[in-house]
C-alpha atoms as a PDB file:
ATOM      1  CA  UNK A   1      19.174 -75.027-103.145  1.00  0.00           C
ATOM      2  CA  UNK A   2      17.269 -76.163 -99.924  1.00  0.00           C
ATOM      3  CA  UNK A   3      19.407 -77.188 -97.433  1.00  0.00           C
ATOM      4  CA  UNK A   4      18.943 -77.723 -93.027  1.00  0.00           C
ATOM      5  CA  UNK A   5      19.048 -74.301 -91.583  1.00  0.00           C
ATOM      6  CA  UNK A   6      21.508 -75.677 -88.806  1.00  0.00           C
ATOM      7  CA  UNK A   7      23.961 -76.303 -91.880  1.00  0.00           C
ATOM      8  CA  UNK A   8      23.098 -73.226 -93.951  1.00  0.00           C
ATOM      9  CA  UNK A   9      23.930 -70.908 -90.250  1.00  0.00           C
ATOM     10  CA  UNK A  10      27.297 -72.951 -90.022  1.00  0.00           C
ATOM     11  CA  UNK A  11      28.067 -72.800 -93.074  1.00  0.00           C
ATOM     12  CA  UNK A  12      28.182 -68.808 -92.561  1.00  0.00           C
ATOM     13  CA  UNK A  13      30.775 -68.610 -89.807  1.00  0.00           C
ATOM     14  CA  UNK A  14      27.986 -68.009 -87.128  1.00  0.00           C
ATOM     15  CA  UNK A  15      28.436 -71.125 -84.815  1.00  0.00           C
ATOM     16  CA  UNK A  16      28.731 -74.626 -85.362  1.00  0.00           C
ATOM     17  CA  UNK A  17      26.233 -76.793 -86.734  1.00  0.00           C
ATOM     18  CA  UNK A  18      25.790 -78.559 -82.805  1.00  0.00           C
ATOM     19  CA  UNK A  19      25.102 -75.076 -81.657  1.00  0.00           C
ATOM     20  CA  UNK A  20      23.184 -74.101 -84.806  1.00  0.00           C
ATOM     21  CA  UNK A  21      20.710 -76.793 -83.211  1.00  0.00           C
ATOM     22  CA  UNK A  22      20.847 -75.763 -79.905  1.00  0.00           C
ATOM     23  CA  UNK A  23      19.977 -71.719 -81.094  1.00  0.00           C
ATOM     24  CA  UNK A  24      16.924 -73.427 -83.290  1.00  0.00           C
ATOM     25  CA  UNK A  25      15.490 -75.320 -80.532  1.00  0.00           C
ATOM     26  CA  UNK A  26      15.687 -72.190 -78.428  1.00  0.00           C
ATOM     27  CA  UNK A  27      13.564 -70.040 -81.076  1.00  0.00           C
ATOM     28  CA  UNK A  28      16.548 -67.956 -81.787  1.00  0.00           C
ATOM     29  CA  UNK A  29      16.416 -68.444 -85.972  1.00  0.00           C
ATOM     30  CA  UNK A  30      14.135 -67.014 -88.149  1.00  0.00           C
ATOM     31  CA  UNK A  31      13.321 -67.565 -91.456  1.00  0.00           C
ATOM     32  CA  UNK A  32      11.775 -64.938 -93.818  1.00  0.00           C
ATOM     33  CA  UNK A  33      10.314 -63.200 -90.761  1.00  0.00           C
ATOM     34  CA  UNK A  34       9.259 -66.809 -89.022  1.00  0.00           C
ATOM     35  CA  UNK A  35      10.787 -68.273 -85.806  1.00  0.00           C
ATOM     36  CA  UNK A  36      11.999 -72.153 -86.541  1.00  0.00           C
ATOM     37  CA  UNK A  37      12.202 -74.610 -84.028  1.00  0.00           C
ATOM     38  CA  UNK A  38      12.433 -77.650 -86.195  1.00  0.00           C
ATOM     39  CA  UNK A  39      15.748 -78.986 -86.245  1.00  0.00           C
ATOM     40  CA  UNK A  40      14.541 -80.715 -89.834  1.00  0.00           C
ATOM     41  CA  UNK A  41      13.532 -77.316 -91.450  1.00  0.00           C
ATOM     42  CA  UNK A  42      15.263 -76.101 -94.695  1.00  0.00           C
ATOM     43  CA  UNK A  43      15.896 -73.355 -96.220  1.00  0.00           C
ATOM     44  CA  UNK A  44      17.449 -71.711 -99.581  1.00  0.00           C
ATOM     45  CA  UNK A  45      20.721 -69.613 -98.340  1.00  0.00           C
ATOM     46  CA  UNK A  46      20.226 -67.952-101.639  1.00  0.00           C
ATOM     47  CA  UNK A  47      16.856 -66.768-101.872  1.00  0.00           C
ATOM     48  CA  UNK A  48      15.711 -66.638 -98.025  1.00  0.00           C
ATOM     49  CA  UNK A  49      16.019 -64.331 -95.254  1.00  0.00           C
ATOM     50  CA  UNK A  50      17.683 -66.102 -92.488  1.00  0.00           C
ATOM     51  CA  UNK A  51      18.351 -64.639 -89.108  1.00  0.00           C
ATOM     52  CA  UNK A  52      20.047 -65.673 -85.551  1.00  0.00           C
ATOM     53  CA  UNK A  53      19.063 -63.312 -82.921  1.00  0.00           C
ATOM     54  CA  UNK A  54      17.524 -60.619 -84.722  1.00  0.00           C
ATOM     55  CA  UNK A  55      20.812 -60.558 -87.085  1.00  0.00           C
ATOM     56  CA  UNK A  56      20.882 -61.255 -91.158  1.00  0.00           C
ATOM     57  CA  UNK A  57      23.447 -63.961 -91.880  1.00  0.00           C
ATOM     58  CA  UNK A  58      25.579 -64.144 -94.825  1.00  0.00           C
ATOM     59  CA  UNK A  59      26.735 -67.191 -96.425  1.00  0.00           C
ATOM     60  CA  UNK A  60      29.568 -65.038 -98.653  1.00  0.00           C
ATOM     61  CA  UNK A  61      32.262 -64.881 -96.663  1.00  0.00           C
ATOM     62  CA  UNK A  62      35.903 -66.322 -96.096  1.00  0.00           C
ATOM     63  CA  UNK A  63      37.150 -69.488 -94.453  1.00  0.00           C
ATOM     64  CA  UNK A  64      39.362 -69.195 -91.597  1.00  0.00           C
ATOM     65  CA  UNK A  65      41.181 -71.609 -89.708  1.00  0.00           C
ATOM     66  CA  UNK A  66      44.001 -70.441 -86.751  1.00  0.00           C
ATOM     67  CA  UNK A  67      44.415 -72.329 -83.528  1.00  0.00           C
ATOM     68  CA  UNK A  68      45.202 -70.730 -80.539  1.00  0.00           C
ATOM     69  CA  UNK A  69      47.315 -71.434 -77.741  1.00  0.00           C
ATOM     70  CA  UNK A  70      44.458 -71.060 -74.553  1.00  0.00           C
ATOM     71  CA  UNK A  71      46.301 -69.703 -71.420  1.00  0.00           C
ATOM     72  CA  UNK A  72      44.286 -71.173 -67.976  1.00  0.00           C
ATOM     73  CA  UNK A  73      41.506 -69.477 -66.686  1.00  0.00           C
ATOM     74  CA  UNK A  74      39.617 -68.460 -70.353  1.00  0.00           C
ATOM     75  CA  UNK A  75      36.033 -70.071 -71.644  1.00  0.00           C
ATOM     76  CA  UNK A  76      35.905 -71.920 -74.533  1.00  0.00           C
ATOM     77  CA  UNK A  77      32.779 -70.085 -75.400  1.00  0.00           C
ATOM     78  CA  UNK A  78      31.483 -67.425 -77.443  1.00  0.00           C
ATOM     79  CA  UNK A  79      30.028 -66.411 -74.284  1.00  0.00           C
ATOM     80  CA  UNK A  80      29.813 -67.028 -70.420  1.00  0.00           C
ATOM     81  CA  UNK A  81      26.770 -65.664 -68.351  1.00  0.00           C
ATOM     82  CA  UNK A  82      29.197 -65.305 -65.446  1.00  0.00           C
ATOM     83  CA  UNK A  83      31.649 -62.866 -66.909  1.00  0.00           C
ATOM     84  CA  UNK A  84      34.603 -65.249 -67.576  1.00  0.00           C
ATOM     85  CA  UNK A  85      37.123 -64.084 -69.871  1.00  0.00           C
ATOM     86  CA  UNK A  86      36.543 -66.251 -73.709  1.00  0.00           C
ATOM     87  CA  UNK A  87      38.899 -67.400 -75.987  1.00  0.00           C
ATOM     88  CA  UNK A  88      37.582 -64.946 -78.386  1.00  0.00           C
ATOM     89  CA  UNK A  89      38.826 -62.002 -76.402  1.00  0.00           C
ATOM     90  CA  UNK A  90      42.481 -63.234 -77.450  1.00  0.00           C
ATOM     91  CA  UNK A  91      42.000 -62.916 -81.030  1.00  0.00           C
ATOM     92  CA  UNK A  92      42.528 -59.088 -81.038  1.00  0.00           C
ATOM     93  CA  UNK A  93      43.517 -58.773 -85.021  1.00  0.00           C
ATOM     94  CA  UNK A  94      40.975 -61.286 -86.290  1.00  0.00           C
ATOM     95  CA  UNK A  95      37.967 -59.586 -88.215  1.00  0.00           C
ATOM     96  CA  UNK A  96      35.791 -62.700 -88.725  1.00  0.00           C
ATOM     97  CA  UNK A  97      33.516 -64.211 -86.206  1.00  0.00           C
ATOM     98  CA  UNK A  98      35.026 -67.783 -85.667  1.00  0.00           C
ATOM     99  CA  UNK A  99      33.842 -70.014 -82.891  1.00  0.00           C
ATOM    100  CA  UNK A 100      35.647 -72.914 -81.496  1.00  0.00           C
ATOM    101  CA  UNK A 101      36.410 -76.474 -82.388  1.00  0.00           C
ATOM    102  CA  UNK A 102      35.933 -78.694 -79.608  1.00  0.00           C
ATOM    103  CA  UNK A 103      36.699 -77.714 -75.783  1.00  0.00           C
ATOM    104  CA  UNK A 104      39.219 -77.155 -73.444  1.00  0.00           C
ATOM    105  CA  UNK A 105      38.317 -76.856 -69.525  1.00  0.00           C
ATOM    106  CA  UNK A 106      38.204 -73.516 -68.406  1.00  0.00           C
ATOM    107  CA  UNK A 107      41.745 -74.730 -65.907  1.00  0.00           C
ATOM    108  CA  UNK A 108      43.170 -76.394 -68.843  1.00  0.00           C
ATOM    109  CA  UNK A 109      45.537 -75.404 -71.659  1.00  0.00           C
ATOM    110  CA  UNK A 110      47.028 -75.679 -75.242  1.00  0.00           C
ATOM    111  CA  UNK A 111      46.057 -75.996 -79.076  1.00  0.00           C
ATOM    112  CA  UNK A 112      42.141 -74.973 -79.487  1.00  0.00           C
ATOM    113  CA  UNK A 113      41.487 -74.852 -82.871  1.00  0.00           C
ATOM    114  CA  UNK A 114      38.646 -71.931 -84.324  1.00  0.00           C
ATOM    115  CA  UNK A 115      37.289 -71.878 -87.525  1.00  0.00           C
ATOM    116  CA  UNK A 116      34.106 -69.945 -89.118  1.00  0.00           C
ATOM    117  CA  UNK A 117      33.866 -73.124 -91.539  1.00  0.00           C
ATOM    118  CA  UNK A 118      31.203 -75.296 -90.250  1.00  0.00           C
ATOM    119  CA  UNK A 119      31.497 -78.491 -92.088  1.00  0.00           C
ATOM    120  CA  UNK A 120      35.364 -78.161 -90.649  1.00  0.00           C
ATOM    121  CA  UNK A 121      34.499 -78.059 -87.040  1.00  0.00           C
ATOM    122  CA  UNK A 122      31.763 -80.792 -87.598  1.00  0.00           C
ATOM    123  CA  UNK A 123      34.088 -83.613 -89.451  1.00  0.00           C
ATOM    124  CA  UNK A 124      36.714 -82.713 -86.673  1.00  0.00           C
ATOM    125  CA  UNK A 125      33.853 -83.534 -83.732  1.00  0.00           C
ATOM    126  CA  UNK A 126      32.387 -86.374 -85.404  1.00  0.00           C
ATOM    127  CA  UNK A 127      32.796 -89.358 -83.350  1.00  0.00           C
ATOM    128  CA  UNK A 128      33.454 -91.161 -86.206  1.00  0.00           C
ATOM    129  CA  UNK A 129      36.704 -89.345 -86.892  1.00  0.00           C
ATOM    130  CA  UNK A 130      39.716 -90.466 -85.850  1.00  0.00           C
ATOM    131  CA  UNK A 131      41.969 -87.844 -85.071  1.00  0.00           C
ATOM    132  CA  UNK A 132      44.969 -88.442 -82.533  1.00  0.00           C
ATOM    133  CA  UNK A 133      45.319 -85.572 -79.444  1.00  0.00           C
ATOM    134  CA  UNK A 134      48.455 -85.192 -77.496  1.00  0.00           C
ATOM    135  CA  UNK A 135      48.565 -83.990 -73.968  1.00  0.00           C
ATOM    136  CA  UNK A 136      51.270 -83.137 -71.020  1.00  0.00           C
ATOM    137  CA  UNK A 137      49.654 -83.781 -67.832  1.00  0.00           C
ATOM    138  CA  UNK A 138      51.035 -83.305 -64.873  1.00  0.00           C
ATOM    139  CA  UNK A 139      49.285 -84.824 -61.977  1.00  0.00           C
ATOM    140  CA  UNK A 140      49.815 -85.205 -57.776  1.00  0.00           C
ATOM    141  CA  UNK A 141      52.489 -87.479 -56.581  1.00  0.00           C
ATOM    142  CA  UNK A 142      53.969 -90.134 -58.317  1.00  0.00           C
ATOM    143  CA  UNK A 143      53.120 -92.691 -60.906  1.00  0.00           C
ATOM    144  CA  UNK A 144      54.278 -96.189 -60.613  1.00  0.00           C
ATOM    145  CA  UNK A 145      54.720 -98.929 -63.267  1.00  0.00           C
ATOM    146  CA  UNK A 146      51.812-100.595 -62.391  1.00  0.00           C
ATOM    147  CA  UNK A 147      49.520 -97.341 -62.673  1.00  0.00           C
ATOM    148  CA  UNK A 148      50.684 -96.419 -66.059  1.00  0.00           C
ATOM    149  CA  UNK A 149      49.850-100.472 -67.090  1.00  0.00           C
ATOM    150  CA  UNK A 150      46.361-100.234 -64.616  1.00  0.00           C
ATOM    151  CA  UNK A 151      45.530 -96.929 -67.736  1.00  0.00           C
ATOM    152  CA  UNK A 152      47.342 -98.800 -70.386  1.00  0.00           C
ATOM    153  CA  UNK A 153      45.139-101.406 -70.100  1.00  0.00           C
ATOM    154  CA  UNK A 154      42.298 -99.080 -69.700  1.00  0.00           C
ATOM    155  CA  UNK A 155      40.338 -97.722 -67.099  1.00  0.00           C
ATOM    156  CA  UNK A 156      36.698 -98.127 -66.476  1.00  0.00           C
ATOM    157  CA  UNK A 157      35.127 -94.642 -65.907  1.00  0.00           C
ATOM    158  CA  UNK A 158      31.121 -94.281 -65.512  1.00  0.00           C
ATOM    159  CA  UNK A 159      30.695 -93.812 -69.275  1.00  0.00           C
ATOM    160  CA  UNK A 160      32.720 -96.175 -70.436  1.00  0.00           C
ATOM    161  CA  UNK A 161      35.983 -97.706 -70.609  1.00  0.00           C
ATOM    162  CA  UNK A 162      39.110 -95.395 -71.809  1.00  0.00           C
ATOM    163  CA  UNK A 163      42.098 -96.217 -73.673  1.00  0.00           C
ATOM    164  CA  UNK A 164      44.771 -93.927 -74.025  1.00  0.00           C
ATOM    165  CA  UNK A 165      46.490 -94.447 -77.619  1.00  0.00           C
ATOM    166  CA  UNK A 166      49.772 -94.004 -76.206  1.00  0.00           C
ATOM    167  CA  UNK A 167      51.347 -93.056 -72.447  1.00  0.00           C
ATOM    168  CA  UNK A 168      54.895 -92.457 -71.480  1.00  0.00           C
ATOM    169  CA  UNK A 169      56.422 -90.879 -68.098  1.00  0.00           C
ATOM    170  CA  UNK A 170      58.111 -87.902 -68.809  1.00  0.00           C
ATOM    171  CA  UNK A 171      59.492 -86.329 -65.708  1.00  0.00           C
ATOM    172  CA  UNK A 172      59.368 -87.325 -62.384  1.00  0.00           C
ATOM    173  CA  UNK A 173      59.435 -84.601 -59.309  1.00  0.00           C
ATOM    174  CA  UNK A 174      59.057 -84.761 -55.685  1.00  0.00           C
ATOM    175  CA  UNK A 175      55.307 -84.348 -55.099  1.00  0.00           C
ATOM    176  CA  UNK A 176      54.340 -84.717 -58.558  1.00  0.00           C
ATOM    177  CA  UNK A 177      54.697 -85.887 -62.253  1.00  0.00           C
ATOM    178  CA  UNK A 178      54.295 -85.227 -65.913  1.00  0.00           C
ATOM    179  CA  UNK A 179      53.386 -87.378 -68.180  1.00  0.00           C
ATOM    180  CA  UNK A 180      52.229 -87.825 -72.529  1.00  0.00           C
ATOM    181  CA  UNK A 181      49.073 -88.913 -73.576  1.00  0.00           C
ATOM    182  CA  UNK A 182      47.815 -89.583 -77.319  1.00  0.00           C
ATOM    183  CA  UNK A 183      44.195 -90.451 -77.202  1.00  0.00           C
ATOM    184  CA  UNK A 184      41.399 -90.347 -80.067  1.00  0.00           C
ATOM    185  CA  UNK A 185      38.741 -89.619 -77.919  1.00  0.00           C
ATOM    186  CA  UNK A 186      36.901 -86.407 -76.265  1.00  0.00           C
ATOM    187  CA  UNK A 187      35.079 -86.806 -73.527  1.00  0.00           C
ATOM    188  CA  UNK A 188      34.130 -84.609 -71.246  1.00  0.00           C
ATOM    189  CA  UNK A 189      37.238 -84.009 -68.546  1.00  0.00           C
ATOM    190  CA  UNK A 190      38.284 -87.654 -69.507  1.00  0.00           C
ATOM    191  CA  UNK A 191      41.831 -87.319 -68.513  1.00  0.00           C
ATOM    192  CA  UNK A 192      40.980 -85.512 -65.190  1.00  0.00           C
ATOM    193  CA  UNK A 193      38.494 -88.533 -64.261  1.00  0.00           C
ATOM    194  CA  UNK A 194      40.881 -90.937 -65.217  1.00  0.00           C
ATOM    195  CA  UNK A 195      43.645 -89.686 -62.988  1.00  0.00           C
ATOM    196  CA  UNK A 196      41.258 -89.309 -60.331  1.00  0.00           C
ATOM    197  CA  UNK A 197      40.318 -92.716 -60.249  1.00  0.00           C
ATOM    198  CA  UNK A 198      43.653 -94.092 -59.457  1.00  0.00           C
ATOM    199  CA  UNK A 199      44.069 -91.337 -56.830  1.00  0.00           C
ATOM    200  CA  UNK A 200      46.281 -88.801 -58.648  1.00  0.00           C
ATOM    201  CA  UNK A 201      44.553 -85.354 -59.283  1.00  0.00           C
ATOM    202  CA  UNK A 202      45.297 -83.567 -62.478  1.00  0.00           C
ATOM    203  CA  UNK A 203      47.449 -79.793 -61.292  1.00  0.00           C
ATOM    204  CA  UNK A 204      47.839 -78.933 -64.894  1.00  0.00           C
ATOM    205  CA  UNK A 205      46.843 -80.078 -68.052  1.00  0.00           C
ATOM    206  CA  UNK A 206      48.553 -79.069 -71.829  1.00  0.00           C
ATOM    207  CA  UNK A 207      46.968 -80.014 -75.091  1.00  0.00           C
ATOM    208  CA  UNK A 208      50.386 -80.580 -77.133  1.00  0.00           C
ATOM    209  CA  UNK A 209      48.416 -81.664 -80.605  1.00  0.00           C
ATOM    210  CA  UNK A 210      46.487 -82.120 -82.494  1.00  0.00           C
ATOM    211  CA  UNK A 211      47.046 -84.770 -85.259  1.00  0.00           C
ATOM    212  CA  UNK A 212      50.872 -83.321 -86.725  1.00  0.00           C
ATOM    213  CA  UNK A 213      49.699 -79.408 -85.616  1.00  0.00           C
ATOM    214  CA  UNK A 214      51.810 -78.985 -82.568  1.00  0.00           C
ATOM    215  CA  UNK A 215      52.360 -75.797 -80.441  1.00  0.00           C
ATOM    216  CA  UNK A 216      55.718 -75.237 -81.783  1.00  0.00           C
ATOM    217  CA  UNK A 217      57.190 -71.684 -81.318  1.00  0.00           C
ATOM    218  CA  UNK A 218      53.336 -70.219 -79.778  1.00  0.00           C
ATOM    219  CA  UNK A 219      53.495 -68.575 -77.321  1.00  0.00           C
ATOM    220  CA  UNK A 220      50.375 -69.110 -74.372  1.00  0.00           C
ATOM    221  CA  UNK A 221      47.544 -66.957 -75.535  1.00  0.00           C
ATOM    222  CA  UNK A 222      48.796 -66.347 -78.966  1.00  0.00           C
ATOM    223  CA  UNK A 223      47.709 -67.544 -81.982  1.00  0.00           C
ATOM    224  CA  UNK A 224      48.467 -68.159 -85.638  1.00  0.00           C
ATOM    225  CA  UNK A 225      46.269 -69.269 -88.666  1.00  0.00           C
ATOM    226  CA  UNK A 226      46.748 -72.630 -90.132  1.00  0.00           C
ATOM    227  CA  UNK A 227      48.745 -73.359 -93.632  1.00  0.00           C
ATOM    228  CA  UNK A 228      46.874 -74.572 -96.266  1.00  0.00           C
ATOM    229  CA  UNK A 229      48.330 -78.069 -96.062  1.00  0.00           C
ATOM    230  CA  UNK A 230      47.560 -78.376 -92.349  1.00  0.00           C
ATOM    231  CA  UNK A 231      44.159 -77.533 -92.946  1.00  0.00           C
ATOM    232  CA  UNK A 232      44.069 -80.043 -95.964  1.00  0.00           C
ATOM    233  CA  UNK A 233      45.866 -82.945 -94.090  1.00  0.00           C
ATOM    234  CA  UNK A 234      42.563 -82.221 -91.320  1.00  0.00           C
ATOM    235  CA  UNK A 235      40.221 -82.491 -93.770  1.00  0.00           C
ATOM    236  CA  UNK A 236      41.482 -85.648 -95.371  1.00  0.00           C
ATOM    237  CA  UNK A 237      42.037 -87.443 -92.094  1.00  0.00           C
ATOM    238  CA  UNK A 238      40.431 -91.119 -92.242  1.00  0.00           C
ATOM    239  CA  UNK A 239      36.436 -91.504 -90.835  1.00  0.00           C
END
């Protein structure tokens, strides 16, 4: 069966399908000996001989889905040209390629799901998705009533306005503060801008959630793979 290249290479556990773009616009598939660039080109998985980089891709192989609990100071890559340490290097026992879903900052922490199932990570992008995110942020100084209202109300930012779902103060200290945040959104350092703009700088920042899947007994930089009900309660969330 034909089908877009960019979903046939996702569908294999290489990347996902975003990033099976981005590799096809760079020359980097072939197909039956012939560089693509097309991003509208299809392709039999069955019958064809597709390649990323040189490599043979399989479509046979099995779905994974573990999330991770990223310490500070790792990529959330498959690679970095400077070096960095990647998420992937924390995934010691896992045979499968998987690739991320989503992003976490390279200072930033918590749940990172990874998958090798394409169509999962691209539902779980998908604007068009709802699914709910929980953070702990702890930010400089103190937050006052009328600061939690000002981002309650929502905040304008340069590409757009933001609404957090949900915000409560959690613990006040001398120089600083934590607080939760549930937001449906994920744009790029959102939270960080939006603290910034009311003159409180994000010191650390904890990704709690994601929908019910909470950190729960993980230890930072460990992982575990998902039940099969957590990954069917993903899949069935509302879009």
């Amino acid at each position: 069966m034909q089908e877009r290249i960019q979903k046939i290479i996702a569908s294999a556990g290489i990347v996902s399908r975003r990033m099976a773009e981005k590799l096809i616009s760079e020359g980097r598939v072939s197909v039956n000996h012939r560089v693509v660039t097309q991003l509208g080109a299809k392709a039999d998985a069955q019958k064809d001989e597709i390649r990323v980089d040189g490599k043979l891709i399989s479509t046979e192989i099995s779905k994974i889905y573990l999330m991770l609990n990223k310490p500070s100071g790792y990529i959330t890559s498959l690679r970095d040209p400077q070096g960095r340490p990647i998420v992937t290097d924390l995934l010691h026992d896992v045979s499968e390629r998987v690739f991320p879903v989503g992003r976490l900052d390279y200072d930033s922490e918590g749940l990172l799901l990874m998958t090798n199932d394409g169509s999962f990570a691209q539902k779980l992008q998908h604007p068009k998705f709802t699914i709910p995110k929980t953070y702990m942020v702890k930010v400089r100084g103190n937050l006052t009533r009328g600061e939690i209202r000002t981002i309650e109300e929502g905040i304008e930012l340069s590409d757009g306005k933001f609404v957090p779902f949900d915000i409560e103060l959690e613990k006040i200290n001398r120089k600083s503060c934590w607080c939760k945040l549930t937001i449906f959104e994920g744009r790029n350092r959102i939270l960080r801008r939006v603290f910034e703009s009311i003159g409180h700088p994000v010191i650390r920042l904890i990704r709690i959630a994601v929908s019910d899947i909470n950190l729960d007994g993980l230890g930072t930089g460990e992982y575990r793979y998902l039940q099969k009900k957590e990954v069917g309660k993903l899949f069935s969330l509302p879009g």
